[in-house]
C-alpha atoms as a PDB file:
ATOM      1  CA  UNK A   1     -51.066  -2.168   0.968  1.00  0.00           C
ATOM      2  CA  UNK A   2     -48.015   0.190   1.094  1.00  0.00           C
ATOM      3  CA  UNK A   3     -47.726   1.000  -2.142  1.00  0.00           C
ATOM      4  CA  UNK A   4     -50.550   1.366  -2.900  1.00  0.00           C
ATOM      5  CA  UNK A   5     -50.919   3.895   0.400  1.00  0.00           C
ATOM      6  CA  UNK A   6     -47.475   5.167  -1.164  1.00  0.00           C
ATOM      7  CA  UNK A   7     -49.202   5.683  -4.700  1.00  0.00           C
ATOM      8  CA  UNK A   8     -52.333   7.547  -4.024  1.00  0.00           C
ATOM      9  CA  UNK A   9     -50.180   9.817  -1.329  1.00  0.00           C
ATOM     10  CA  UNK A  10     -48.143  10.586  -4.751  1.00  0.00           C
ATOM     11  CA  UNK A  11     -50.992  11.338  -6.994  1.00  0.00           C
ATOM     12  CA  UNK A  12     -52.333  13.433  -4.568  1.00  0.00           C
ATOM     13  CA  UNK A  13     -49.026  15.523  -4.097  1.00  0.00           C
ATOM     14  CA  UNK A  14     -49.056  15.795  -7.516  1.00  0.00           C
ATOM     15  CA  UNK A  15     -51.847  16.891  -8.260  1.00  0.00           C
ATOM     16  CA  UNK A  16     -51.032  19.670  -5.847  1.00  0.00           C
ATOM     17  CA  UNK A  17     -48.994  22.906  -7.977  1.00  0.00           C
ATOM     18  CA  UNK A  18     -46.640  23.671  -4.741  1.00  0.00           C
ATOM     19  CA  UNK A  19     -45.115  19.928  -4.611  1.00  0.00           C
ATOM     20  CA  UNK A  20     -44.840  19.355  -8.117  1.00  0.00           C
ATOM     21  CA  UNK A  21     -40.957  18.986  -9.350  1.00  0.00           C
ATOM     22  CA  UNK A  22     -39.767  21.335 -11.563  1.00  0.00           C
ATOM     23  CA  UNK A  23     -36.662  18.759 -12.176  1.00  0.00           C
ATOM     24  CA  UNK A  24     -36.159  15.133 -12.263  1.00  0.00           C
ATOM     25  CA  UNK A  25     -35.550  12.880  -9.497  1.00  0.00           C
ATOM     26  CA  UNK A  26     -31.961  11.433  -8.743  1.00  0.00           C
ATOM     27  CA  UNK A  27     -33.343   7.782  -9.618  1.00  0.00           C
ATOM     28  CA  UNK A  28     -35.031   8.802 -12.879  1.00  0.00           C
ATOM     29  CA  UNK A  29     -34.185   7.687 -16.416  1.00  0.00           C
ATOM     30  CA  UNK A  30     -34.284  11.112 -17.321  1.00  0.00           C
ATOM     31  CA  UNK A  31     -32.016  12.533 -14.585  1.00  0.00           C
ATOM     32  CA  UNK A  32     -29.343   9.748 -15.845  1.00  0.00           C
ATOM     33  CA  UNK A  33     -29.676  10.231 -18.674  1.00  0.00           C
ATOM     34  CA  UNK A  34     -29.025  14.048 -18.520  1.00  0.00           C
ATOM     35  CA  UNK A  35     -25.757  13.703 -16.690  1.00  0.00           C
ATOM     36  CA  UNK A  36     -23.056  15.601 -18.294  1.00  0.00           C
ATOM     37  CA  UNK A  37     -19.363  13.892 -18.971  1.00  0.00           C
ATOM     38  CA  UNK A  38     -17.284  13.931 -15.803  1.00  0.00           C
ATOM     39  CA  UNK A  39     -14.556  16.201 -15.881  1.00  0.00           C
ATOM     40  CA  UNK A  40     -11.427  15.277 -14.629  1.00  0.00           C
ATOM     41  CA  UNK A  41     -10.847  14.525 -10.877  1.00  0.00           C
ATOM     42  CA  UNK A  42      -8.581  17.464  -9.376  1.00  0.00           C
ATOM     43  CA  UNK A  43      -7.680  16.415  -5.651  1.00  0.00           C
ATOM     44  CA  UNK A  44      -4.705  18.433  -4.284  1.00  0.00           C
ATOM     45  CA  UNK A  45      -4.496  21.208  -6.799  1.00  0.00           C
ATOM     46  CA  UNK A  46      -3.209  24.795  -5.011  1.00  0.00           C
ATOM     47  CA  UNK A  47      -5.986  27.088  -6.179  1.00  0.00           C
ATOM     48  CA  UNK A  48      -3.806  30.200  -4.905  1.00  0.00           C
ATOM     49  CA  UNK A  49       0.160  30.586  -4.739  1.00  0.00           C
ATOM     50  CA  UNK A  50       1.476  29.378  -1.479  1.00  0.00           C
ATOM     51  CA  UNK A  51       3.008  32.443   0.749  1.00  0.00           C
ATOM     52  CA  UNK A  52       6.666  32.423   1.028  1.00  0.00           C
ATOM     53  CA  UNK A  53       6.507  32.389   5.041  1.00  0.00           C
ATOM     54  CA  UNK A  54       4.784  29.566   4.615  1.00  0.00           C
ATOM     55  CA  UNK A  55       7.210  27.390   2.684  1.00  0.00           C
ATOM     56  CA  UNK A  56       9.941  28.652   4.677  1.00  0.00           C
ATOM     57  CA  UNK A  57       8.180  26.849   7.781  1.00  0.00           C
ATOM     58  CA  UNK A  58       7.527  23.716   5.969  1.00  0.00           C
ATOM     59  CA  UNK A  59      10.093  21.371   4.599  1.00  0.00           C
ATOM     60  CA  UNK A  60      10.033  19.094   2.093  1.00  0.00           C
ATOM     61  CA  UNK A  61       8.931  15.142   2.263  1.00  0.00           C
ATOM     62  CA  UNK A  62       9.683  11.953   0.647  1.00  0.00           C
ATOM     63  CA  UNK A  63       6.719  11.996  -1.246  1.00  0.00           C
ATOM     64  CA  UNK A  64       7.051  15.123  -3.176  1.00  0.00           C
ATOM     65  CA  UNK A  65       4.866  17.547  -0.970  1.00  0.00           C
ATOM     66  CA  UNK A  66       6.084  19.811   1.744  1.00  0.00           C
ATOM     67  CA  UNK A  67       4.923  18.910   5.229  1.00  0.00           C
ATOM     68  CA  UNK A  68       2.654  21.865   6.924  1.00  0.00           C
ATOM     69  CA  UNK A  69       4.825  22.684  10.602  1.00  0.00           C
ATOM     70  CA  UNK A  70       1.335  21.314  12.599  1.00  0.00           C
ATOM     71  CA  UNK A  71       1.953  17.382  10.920  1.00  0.00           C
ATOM     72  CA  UNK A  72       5.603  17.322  11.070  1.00  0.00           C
ATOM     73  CA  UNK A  73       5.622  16.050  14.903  1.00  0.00           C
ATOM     74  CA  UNK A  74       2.590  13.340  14.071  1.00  0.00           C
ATOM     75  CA  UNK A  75       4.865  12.362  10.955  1.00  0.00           C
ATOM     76  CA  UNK A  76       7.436  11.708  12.951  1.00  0.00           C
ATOM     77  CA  UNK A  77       5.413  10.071  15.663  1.00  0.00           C
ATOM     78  CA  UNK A  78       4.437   7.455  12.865  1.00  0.00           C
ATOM     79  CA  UNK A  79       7.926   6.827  11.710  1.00  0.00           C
ATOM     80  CA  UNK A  80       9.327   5.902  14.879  1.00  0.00           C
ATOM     81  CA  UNK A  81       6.200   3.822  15.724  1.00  0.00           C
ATOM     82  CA  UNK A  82       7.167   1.890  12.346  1.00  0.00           C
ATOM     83  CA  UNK A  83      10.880   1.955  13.629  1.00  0.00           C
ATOM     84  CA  UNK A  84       9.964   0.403  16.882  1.00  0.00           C
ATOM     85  CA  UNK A  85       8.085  -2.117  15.330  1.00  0.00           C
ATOM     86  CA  UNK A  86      10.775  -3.405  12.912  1.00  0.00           C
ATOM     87  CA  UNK A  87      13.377  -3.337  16.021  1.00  0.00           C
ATOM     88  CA  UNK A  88      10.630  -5.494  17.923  1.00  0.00           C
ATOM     89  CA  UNK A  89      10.467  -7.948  14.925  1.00  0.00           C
ATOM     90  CA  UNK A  90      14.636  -7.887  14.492  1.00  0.00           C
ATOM     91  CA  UNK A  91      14.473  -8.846  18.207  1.00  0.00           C
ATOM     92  CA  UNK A  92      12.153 -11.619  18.005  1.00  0.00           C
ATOM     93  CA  UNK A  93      13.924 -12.894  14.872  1.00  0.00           C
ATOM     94  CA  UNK A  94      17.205 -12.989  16.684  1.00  0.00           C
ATOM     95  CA  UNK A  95      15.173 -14.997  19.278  1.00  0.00           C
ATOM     96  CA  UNK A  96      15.284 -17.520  16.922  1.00  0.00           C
ATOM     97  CA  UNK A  97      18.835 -16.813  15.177  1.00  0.00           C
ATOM     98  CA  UNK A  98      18.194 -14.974  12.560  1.00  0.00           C
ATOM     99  CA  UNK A  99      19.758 -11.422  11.611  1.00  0.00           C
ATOM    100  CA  UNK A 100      17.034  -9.153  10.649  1.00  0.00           C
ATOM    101  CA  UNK A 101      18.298  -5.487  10.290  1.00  0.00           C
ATOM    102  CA  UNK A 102      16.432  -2.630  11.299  1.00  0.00           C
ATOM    103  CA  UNK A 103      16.213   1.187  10.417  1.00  0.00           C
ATOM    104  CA  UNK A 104      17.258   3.952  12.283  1.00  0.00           C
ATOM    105  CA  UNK A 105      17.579   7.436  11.463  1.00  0.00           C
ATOM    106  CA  UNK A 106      19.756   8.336   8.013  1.00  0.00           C
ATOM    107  CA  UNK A 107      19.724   4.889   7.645  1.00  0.00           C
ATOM    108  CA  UNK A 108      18.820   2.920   3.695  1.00  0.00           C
ATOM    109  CA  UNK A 109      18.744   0.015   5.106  1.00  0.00           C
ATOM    110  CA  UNK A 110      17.167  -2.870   3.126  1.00  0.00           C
ATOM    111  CA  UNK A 111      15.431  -5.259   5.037  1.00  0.00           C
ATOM    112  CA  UNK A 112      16.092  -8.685   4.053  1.00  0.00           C
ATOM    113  CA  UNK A 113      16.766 -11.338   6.785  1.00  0.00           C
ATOM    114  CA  UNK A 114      20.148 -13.531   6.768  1.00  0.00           C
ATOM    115  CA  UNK A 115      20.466 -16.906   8.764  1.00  0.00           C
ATOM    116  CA  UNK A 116      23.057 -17.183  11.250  1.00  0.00           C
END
């Protein structure tokens, strides 16, 4: 009974020149078909030159970008989080005699654990 509610309610508002669409619907053959090519996907491109001031506040990160001033404090909130998280699990494994090493600051320390 819906649709068929649903179907007349659609003839109607077509019938009507104010509701008609002047372009396809989004779930239309014709509206997918129409779709152009996508163009490719630009996420972090600088659309104006960065001010000097500005780099001079930032610095630079391990992952290529400079860090803005406001994330440089939650950055390093994170990385000592992860820090006290591998000197939690170096403590455990000692616990149960292992040597686990840990990171600290400056340090390149690979983390492979060594029997005792």
């Amino acid at each position: 009974m819906r649709d068929a509610i649903s179907r007349a309610l659609v003839r109607v508002l077509d019938v009507l020149p104010w509701t008609r669409r002047t372009s396809p619907g989004r779930h239309t053959v014709q509206y997918l078909a129409d779709r152009p090519e996508p163009g490719p996907l630009v996420i972090c491109a600088a659309r104006t030159p960065v001010p000097v001031h500005v780099l001079a506040r930032s610095v630079p990160s391990p992952w290529g970008h400079r860090v803005p001033p406001y994330l440089r404090d939650w950055i390093g909130e994170q990385e000592e989080r992860e820090r006290q998280h591998e000197r939690r699990a170096a403590v455990a494994a000692a616990t149960l005699g292992l040597d686990l090493p840990f990171t600290f600051d400056g340090s390149d320390v690979a983390r492979v654990g060594v029997s005792a």
